[in-house]
N, C-alpha and C. Protein backbone atom coordinates (compact mmCIF):
# COMPACT_ATOMS: atom_id res chain seq x y z
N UNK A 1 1.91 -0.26 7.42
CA UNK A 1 2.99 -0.37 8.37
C UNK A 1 3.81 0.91 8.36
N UNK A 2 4.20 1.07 9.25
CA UNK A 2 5.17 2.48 9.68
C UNK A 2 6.10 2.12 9.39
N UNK A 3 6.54 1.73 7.76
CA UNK A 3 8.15 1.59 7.57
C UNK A 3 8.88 0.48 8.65
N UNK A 4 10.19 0.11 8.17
CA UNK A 4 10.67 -1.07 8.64
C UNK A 4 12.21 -0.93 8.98
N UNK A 5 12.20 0.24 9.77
CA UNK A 5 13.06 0.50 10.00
C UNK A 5 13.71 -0.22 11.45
N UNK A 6 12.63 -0.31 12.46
CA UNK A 6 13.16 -1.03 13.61
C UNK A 6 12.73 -2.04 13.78
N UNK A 7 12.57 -2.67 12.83
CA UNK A 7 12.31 -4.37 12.45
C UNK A 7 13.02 -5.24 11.94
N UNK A 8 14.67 -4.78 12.62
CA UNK A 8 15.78 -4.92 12.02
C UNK A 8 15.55 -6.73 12.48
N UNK A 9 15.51 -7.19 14.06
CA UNK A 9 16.03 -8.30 14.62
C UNK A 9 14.51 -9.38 13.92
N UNK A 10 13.49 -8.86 14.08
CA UNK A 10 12.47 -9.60 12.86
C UNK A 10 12.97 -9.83 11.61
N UNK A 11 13.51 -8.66 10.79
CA UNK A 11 13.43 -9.05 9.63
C UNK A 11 14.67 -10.00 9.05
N UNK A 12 15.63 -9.69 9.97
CA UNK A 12 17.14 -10.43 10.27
C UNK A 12 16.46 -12.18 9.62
N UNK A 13 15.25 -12.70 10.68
CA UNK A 13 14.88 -13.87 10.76
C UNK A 13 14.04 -14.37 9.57
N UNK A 14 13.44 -13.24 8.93
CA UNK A 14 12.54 -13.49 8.15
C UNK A 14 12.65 -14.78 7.20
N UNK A 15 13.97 -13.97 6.06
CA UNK A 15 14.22 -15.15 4.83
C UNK A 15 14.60 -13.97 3.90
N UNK A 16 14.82 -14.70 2.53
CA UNK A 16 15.24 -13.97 1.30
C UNK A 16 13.65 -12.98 0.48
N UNK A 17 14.25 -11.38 1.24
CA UNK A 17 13.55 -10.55 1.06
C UNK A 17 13.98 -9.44 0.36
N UNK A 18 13.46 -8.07 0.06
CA UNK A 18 14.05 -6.75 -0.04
C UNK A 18 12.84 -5.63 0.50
N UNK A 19 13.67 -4.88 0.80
CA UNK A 19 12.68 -3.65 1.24
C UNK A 19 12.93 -2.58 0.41
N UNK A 20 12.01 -1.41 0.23
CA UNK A 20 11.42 -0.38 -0.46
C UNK A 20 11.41 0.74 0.95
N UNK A 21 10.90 1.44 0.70
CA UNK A 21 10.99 2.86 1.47
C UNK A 21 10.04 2.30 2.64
N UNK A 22 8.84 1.98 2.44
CA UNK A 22 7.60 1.24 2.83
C UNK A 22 7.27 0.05 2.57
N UNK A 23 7.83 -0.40 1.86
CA UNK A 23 7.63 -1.98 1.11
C UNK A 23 8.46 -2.97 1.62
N UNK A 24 7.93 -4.40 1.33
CA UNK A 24 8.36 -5.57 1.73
C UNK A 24 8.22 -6.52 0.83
N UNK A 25 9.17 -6.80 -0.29
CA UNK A 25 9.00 -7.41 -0.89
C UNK A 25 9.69 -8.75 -1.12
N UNK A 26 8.52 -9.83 -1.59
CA UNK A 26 9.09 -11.16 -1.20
C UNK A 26 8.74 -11.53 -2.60
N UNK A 27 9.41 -11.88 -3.02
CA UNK A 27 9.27 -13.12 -4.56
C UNK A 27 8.50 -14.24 -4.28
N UNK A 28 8.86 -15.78 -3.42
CA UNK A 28 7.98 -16.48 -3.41
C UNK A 28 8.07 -17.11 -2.01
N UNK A 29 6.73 -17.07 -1.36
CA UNK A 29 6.61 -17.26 0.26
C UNK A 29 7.22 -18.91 0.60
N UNK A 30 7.83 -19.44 -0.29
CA UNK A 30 8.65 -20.77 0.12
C UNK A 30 10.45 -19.71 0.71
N UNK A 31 10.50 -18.33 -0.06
CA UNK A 31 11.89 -17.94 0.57
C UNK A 31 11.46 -17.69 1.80
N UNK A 32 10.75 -17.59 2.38
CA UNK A 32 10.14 -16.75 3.78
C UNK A 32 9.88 -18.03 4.90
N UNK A 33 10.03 -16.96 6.06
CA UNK A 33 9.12 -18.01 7.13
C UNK A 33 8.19 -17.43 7.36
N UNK A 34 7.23 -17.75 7.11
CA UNK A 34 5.65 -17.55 7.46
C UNK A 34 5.34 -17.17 8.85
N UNK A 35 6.11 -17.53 9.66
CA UNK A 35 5.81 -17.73 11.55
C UNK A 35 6.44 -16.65 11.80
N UNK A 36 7.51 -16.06 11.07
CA UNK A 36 7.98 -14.42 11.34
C UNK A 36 7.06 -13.60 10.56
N UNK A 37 6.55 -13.83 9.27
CA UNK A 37 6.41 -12.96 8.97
C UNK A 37 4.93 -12.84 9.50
N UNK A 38 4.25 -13.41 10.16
CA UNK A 38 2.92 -13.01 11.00
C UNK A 38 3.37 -12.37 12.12
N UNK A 39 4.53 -12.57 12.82
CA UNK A 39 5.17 -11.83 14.11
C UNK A 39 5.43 -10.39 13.34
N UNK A 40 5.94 -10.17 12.34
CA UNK A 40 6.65 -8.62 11.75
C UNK A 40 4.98 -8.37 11.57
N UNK A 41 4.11 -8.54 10.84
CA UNK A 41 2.75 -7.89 10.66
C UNK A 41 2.15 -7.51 11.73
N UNK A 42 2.02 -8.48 12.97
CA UNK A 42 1.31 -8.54 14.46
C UNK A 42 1.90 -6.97 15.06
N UNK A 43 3.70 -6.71 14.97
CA UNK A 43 3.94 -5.82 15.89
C UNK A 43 4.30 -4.61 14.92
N UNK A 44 3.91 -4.83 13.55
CA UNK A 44 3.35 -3.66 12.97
C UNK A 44 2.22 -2.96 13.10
N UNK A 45 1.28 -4.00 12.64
CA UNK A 45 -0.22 -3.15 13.62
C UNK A 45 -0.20 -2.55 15.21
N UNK A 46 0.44 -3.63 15.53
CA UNK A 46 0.32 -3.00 17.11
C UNK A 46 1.41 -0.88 17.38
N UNK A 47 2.64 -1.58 16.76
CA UNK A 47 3.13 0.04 16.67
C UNK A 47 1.95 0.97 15.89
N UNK A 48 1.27 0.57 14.76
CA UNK A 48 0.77 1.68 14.33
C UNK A 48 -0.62 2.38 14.91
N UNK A 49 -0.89 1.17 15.95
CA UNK A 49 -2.15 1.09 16.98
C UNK A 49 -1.60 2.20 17.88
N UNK A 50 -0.70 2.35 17.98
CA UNK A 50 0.22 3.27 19.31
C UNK A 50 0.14 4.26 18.48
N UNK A 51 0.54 4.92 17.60
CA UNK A 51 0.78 5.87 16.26
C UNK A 51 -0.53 7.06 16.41
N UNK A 52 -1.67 6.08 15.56
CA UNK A 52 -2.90 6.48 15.33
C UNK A 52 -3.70 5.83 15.75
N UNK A 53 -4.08 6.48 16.71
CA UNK A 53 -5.73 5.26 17.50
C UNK A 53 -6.83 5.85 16.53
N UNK A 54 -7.66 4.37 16.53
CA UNK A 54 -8.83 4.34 15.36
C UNK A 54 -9.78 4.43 16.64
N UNK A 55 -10.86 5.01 16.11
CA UNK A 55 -11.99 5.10 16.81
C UNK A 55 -12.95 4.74 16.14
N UNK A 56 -14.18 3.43 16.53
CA UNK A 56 -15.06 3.23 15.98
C UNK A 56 -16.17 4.40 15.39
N UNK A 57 -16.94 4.32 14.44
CA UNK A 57 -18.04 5.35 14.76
C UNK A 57 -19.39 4.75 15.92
């Protein structure tokens, strides 16, 4: 993930978390909501899809 910096209104929703420079760290996925945190992963890939396009070989 490209850092979590404008994943402010996601992560707002998330649950009892902390972040790292790059990191996302959760103690135990009962503090979390699961249904955000597949939405924060989904439009992480997708920004980093925009970033660096992969090209098959």
């Amino acid at each position: 993930m490209p850092g979590y910096q404008n994943y402010d209104a996601i992560l707002g929703r998330l649950g009892k978390h902390k972040l790292g420079r790059s990191c996302l760290y959760i103690n135990k996925l009962d503090d979390i909501d699961m249904d955000v945190l597949a939405e924060l992963i989904r439009t992480g890939l997708k920004d980093l899809k925009a970033l660096w396009r992969v090209h098959p070989a």
